[in-house]
Structures are given as C-alpha cells and as structure tokens.
N, C-alpha and C. Protein backbone atom coordinates (compact mmCIF):
# COMPACT_ATOMS: atom_id res chain seq x y z
N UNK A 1 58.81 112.88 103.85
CA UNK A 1 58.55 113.78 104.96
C UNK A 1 59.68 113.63 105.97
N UNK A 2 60.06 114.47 106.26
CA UNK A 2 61.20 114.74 107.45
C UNK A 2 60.75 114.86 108.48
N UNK A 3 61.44 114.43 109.99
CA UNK A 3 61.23 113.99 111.29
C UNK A 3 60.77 115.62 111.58
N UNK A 4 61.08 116.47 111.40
CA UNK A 4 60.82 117.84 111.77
C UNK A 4 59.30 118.30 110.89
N UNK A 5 58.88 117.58 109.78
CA UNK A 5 57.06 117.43 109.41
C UNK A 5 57.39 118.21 108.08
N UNK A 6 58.46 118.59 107.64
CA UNK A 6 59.04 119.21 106.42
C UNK A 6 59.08 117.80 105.35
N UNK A 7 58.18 118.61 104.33
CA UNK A 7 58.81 117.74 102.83
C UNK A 7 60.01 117.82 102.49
N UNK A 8 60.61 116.62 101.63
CA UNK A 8 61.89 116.88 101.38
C UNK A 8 62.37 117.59 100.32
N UNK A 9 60.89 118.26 99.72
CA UNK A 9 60.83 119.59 98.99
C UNK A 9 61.50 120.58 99.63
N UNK A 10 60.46 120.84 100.66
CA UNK A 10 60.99 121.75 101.70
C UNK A 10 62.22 122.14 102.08
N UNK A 11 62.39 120.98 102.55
CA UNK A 11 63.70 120.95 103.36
C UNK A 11 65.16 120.98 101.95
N UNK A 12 64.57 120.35 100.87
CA UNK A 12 65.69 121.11 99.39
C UNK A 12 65.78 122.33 99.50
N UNK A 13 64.71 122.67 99.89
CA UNK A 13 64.57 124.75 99.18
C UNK A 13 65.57 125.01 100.45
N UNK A 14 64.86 124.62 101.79
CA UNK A 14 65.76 125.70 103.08
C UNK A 14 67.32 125.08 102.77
N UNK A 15 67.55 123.47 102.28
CA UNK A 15 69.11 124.00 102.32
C UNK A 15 69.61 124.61 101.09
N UNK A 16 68.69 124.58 99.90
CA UNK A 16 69.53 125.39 98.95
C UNK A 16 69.87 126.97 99.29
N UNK A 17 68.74 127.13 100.11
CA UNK A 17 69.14 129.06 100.72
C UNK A 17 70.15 129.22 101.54
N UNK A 18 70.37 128.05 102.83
CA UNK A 18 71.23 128.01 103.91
C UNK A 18 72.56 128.07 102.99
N UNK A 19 72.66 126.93 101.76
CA UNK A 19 74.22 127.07 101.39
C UNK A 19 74.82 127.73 100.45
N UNK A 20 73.55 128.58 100.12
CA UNK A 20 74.17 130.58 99.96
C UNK A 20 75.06 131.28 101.03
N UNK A 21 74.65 130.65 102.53
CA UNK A 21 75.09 131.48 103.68
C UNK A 21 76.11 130.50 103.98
N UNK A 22 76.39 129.18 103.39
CA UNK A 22 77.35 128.34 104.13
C UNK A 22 76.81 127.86 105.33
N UNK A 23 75.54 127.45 105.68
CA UNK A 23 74.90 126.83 106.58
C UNK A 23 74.44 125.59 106.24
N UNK A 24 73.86 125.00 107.07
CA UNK A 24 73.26 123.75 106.66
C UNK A 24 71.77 123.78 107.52
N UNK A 25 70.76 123.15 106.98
CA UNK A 25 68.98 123.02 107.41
C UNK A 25 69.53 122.34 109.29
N UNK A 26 70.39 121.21 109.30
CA UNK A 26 70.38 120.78 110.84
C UNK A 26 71.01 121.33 112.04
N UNK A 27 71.78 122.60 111.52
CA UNK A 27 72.57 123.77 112.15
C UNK A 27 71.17 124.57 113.05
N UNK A 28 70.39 125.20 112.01
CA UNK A 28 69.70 126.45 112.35
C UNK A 28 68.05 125.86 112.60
N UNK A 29 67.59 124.33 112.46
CA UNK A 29 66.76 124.66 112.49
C UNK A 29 65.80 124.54 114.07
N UNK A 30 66.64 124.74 114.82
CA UNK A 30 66.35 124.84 116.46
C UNK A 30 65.75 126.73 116.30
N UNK A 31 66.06 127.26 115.90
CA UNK A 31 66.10 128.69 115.99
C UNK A 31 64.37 129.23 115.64
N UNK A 32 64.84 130.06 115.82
CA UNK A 32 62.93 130.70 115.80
C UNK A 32 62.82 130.71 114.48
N UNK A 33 61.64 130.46 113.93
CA UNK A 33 60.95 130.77 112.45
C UNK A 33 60.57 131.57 111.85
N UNK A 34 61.70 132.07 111.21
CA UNK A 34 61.74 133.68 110.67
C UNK A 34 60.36 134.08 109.94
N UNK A 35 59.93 135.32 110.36
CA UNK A 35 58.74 135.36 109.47
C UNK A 35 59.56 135.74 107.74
N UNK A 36 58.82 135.36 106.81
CA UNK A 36 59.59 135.72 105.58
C UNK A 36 58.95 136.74 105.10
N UNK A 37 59.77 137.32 103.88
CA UNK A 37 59.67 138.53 103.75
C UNK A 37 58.70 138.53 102.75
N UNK A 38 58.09 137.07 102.08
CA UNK A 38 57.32 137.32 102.03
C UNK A 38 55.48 137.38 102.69
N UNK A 39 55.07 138.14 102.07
CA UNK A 39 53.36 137.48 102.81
C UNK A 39 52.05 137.39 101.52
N UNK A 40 51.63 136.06 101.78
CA UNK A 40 50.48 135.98 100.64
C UNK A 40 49.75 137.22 101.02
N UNK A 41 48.89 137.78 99.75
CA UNK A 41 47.85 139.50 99.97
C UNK A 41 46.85 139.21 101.35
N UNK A 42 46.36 138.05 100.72
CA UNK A 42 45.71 137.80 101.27
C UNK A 42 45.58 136.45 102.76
N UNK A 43 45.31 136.86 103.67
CA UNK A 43 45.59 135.46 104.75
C UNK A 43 44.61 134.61 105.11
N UNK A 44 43.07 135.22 105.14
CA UNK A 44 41.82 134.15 105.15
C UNK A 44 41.88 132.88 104.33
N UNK A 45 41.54 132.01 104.74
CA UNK A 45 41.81 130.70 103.65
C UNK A 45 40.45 129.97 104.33
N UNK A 46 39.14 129.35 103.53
CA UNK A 46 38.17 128.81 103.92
C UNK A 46 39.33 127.11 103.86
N UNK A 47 37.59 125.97 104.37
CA UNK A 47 38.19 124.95 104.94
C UNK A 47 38.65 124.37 103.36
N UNK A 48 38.09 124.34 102.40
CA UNK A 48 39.17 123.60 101.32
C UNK A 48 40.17 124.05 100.88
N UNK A 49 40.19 125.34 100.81
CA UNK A 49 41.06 126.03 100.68
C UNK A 49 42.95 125.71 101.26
N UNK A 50 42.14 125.40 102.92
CA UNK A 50 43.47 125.08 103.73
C UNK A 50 43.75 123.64 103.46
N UNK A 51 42.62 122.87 103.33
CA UNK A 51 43.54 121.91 102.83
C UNK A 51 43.60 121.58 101.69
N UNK A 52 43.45 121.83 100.88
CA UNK A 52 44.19 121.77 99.64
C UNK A 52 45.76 122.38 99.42
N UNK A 53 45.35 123.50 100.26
CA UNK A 53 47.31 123.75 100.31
C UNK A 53 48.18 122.85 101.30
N UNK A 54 47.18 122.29 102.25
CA UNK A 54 48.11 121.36 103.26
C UNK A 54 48.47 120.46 102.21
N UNK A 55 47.80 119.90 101.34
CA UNK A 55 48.05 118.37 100.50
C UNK A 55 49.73 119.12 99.34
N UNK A 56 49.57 120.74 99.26
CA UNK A 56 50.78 121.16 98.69
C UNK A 56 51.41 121.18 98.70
N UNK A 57 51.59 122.00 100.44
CA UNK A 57 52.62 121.30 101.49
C UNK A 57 53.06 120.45 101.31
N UNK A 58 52.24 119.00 101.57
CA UNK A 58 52.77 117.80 102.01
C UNK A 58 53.39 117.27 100.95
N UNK A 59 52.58 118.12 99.28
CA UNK A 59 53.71 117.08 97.96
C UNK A 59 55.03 118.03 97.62
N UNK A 60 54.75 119.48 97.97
CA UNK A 60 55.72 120.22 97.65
C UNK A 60 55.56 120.81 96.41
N UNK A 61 54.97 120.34 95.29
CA UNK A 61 54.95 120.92 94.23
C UNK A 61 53.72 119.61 93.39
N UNK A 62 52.64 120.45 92.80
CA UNK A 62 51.22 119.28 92.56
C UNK A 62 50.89 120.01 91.55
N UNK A 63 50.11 119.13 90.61
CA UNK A 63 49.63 119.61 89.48
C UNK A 63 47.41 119.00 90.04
N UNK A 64 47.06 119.87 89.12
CA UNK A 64 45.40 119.72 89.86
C UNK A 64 45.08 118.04 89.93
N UNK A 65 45.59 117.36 88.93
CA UNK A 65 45.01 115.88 89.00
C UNK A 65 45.82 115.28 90.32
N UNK A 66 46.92 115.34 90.90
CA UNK A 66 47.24 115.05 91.96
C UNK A 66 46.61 115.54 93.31
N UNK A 67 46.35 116.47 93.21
CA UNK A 67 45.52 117.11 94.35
C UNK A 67 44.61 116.40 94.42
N UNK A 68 43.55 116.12 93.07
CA UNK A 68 42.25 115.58 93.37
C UNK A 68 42.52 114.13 93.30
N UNK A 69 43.02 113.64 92.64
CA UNK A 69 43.19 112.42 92.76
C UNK A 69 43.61 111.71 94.83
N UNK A 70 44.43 112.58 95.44
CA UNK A 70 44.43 112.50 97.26
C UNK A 70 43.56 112.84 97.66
N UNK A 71 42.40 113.99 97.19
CA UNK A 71 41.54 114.35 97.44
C UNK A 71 40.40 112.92 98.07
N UNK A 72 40.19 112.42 96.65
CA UNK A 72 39.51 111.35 96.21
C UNK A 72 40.05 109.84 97.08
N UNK A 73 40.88 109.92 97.47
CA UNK A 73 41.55 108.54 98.14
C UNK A 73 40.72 108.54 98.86
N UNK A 74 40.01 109.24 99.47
CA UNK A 74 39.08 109.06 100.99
C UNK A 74 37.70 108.50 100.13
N UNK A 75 37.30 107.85 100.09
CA UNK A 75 35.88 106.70 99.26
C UNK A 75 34.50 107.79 99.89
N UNK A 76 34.93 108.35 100.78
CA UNK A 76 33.49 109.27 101.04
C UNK A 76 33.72 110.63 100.74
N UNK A 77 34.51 110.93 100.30
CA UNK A 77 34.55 112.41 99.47
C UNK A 77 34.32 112.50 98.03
N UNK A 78 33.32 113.71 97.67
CA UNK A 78 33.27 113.38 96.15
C UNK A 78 33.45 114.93 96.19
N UNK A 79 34.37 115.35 95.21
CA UNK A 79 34.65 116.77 94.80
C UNK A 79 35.07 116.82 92.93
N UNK A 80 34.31 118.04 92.45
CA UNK A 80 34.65 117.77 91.46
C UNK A 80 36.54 118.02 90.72
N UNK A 81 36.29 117.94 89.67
CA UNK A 81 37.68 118.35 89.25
C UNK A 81 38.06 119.79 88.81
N UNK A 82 37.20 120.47 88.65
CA UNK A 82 37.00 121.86 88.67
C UNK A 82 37.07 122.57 89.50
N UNK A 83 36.15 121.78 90.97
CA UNK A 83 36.53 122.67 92.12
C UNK A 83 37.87 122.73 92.57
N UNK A 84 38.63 122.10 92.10
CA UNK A 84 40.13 121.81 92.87
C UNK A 84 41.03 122.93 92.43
N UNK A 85 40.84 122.79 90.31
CA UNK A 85 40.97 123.89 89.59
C UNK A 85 40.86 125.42 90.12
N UNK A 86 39.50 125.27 90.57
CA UNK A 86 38.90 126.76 90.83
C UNK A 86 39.71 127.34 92.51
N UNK A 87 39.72 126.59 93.25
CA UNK A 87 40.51 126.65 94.56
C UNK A 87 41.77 127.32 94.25
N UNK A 88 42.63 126.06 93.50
CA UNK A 88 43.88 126.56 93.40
C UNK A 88 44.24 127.69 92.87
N UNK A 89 43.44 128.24 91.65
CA UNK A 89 43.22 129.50 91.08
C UNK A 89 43.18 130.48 92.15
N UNK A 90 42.34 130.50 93.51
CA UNK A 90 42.08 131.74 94.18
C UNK A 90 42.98 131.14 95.10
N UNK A 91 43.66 130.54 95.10
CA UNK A 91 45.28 130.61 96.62
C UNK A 91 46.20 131.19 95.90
N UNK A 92 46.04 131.15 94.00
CA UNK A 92 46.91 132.02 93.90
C UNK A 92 47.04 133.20 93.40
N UNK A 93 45.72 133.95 93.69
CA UNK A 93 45.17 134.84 93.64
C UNK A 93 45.56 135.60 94.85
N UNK A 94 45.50 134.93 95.90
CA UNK A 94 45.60 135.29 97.38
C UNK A 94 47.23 135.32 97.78
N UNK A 95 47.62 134.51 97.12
CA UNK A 95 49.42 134.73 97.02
C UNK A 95 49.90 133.97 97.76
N UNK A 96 49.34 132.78 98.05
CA UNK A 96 49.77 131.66 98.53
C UNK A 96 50.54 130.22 97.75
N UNK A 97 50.47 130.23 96.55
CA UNK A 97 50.16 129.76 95.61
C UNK A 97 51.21 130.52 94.09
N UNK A 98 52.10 129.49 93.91
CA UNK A 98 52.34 130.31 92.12
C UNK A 98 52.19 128.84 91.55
N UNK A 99 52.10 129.21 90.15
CA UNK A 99 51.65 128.28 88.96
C UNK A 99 52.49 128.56 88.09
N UNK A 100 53.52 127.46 87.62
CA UNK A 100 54.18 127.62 86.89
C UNK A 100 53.83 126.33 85.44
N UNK A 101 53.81 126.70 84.46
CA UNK A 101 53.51 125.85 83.47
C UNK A 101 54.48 124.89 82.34
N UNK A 102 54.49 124.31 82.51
CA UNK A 102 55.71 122.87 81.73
C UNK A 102 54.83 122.38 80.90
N UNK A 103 55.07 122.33 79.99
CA UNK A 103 53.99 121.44 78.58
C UNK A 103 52.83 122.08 78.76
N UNK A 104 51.66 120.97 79.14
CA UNK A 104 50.27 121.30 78.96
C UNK A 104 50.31 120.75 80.63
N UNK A 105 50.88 120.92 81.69
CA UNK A 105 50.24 120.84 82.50
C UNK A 105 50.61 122.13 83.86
N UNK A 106 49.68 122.38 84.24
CA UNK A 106 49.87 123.30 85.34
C UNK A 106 50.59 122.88 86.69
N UNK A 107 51.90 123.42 87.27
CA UNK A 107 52.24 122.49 88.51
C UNK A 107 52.24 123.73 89.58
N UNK A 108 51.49 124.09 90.68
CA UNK A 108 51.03 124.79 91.49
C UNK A 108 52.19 124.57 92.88
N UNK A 109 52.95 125.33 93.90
CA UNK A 109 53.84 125.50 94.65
C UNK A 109 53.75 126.65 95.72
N UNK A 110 53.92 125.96 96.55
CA UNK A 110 53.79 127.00 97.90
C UNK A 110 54.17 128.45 98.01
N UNK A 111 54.31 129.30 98.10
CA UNK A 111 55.17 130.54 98.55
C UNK A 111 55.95 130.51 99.53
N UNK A 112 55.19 130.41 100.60
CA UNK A 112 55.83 130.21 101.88
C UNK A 112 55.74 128.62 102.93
N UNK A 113 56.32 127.72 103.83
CA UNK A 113 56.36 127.20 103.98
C UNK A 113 55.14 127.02 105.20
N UNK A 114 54.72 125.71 105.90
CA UNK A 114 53.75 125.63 106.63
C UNK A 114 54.03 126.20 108.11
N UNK A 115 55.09 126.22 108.12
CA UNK A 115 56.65 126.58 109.09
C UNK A 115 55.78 128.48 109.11
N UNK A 116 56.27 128.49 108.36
CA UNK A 116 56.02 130.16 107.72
C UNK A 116 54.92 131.01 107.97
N UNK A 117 54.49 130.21 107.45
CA UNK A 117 52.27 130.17 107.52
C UNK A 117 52.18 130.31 108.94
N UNK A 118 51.97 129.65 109.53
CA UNK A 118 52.24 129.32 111.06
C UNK A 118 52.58 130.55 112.07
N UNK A 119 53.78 130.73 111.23
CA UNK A 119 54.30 131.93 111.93
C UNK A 119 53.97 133.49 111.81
N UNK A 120 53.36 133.63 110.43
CA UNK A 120 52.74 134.53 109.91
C UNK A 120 50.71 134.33 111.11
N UNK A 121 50.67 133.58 110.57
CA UNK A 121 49.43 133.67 111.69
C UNK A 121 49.37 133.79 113.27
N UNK A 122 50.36 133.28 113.91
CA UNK A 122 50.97 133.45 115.10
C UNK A 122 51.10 135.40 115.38
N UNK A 123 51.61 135.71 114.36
CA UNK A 123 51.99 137.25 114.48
C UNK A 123 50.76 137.61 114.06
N UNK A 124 49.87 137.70 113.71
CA UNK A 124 48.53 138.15 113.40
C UNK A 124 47.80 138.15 114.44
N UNK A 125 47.78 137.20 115.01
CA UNK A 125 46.93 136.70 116.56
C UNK A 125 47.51 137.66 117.42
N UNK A 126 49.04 137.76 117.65
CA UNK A 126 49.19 138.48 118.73
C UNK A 126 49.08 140.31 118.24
N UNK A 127 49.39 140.63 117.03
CA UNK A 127 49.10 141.46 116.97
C UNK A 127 47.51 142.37 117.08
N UNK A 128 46.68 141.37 116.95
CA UNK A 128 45.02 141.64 117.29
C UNK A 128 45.16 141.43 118.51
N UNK A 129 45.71 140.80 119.35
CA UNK A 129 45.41 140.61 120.82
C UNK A 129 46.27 142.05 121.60
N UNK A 130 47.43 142.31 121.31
CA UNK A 130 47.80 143.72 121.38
C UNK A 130 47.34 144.67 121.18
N UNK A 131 46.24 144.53 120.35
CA UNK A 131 45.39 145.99 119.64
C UNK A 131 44.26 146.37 120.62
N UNK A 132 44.43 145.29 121.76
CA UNK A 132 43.39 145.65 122.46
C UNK A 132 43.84 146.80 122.88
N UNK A 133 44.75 147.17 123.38
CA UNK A 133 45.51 148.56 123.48
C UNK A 133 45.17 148.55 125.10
N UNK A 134 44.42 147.38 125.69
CA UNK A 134 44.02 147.94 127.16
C UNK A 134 45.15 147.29 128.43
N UNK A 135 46.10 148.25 128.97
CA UNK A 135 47.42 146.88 129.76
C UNK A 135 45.92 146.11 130.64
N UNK A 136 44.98 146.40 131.51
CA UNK A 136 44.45 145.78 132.39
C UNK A 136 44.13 144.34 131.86
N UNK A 137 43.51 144.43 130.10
CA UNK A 137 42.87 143.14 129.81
C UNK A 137 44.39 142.62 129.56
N UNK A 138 45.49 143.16 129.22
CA UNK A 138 46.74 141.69 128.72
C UNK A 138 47.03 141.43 130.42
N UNK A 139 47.00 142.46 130.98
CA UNK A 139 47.61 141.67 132.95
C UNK A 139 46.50 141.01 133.41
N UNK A 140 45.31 141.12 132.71
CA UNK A 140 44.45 139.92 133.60
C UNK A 140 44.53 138.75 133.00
N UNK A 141 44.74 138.74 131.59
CA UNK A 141 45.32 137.64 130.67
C UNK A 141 46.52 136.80 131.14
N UNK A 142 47.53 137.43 131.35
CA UNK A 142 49.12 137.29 131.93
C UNK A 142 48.71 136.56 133.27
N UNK A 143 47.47 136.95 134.39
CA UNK A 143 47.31 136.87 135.79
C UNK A 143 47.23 135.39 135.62
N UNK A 144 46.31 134.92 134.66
CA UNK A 144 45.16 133.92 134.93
C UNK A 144 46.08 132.80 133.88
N UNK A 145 47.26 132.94 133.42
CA UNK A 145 47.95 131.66 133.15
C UNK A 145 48.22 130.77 134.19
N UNK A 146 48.37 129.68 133.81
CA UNK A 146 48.94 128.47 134.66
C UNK A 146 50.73 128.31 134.70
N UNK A 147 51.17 127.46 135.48
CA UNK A 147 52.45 127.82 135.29
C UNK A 147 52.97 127.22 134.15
N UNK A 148 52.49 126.40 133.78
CA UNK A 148 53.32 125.47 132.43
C UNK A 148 53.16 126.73 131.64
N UNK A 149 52.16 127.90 131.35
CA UNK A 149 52.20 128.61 130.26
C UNK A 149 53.00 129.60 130.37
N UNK A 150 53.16 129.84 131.98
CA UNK A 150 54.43 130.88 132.53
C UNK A 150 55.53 129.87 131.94
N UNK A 151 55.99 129.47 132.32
CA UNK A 151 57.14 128.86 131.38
C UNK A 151 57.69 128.78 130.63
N UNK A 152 56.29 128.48 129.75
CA UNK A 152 56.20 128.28 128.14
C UNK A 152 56.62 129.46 127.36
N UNK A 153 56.32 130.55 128.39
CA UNK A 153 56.10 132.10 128.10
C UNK A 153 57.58 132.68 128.25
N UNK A 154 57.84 131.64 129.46
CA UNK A 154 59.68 132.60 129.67
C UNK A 154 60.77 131.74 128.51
N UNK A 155 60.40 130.60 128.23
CA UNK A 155 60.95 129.92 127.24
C UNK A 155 60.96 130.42 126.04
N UNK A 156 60.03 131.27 125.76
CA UNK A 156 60.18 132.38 124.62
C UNK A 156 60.38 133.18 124.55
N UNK A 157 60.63 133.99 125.53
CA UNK A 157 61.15 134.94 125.94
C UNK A 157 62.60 135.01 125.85
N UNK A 158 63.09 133.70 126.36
CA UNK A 158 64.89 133.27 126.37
C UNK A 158 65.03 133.36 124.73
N UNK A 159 63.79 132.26 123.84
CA UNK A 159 64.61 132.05 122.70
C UNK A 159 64.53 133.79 121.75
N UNK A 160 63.85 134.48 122.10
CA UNK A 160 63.28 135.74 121.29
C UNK A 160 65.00 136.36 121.88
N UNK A 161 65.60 136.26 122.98
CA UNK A 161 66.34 137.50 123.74
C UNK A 161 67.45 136.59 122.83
N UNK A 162 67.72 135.13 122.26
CA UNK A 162 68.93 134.25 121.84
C UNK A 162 68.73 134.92 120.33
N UNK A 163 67.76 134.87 119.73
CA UNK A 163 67.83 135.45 118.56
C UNK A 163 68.00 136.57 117.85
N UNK A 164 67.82 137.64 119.17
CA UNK A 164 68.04 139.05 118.91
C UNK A 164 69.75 139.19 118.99
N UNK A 165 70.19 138.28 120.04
CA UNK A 165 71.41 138.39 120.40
C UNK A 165 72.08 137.77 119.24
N UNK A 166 71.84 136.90 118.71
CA UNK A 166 72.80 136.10 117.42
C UNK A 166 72.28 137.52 116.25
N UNK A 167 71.76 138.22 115.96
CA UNK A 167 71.19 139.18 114.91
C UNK A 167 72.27 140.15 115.18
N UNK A 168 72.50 140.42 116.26
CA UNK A 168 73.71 141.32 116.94
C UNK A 168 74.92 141.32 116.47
N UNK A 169 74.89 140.17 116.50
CA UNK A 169 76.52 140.02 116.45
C UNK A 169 77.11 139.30 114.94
C-alpha cells in the first residue's frame, strides 16, 4: 500500500498509463481525479458488496478463496464460500468487476480505481443536489456553510480553474 492509500497494483497500472504520456504517478498525482471514461452500469453496491470490492482494491487483483479467506480472518464472521462467489459474480455484472481466467482459477480486478469510484460518486451527489433545479435551496445551502467549508469550497474552485487551465494549454 502506498502513502497516498493506492495498492502497488494501482499505482503499476497509473504509471504504466502515465509512461504512455512520458509522465510519472509522483508528477500528477496532486491534480484532480479524473473521472474515467469509464463507468460501472451499474453504481448501487449493498454493504458486502462494497466491501468485498474494498478487499479488491486493497489486493488489486483476488481470486474468490482470497477474498474469503480475509473475509474469514475476523473469528466472528462466518460467510459462506458461495456467497463471496455469488457477490463477485454481480459486481461484475454491475461493471465494477472483470474476471479473467488462468488455469482453473478465476482472478477478479477492479475497473476503476477507489480514487475513481470516489469520484464518480462525488459527481453523482452533486449532480442530484443540482437537480434540485431551485437557486434559493443551493443559496440557502451556500448561506449556512461555515468558513472552513467556504474555503474548502474556494480551494476547489482554484484547483477546478488550475485544471481547466493546464487542459488549455
């Protein structure tokens, strides 16, 4: 795991893409978190669901007996080995999830990163919160921040206006 919460799965894949572009992962990764182009079909994920892909995340690439087997490390969880099966089946159903097969065993892999995920849900939220379509409810929203969130708010604002500007040019 990397100081930034990236596997060093992860962090293989972003620099094998960066040094297509001649970049490197410790150059760019201050920069905003591109949404990617791709998106699982589906974005609901119940509670095993999410974590079972967090534990995916965290190995980068798992076959079902590894899942359950971390699953199982906790002495008060009992889940079967099927359900883990059956889970991973519908994340990658949902397109979160591909399965690629080597011998006789199934090894299951993220699509998009937690980075990604994140950011994809981030844009979901604000886009439902925009849909309110009403300016009064976002300016009474906007009114009733505190200042750390004014801040927080112009701080993204700077990095959104830095990223449009590097896209520019």
């Amino acid at each position: 795991m990397s100081k930034d919460g990236l596997s060093n799965y992860e962090v293989w894949q972003i620099n094998k893409l960066l040094m297509a572009k001649k970049l490197h992962y410790g150059t760019v990764k201050n920069f905003v978190t591109a949404l990617p182009n791709y998106r699982p079909k589906q974005l609901s994920l119940g509670p095993l669901e999410a974590e079972i892909l967090d534990i995916v995340w965290q190995l980068g690439c798992a076959t079902v007996k590894d899942i359950h087997d971390r699953i199982l490390s906790d002495p008060d969880r009992e889940l079967a080995y099927t359900s883990v099966t059956t889970v991973l089946n519908r994340l990658t159903k949902k397109g979160w999830l591909v399965c690629d097969k080597q011998g006789r065993a199934f090894y299951y892999r993220p699509t998009v990163t937690k980075q990604q995920a994140q950011a994809i849900e981030a844009q979901e939220r604000l886009h439902r919160f925009l849909a309110v379509g009403s300016p009064e409810i976002v300016a009474a929203f906007a009114d009733s921040l505190d200042a750390a969130s004014v801040d927080n708010l112009k701080a993204i604002a700077k990095r959104i206006d830095d990223a449009r500007k590097a896209r520019e040019q």
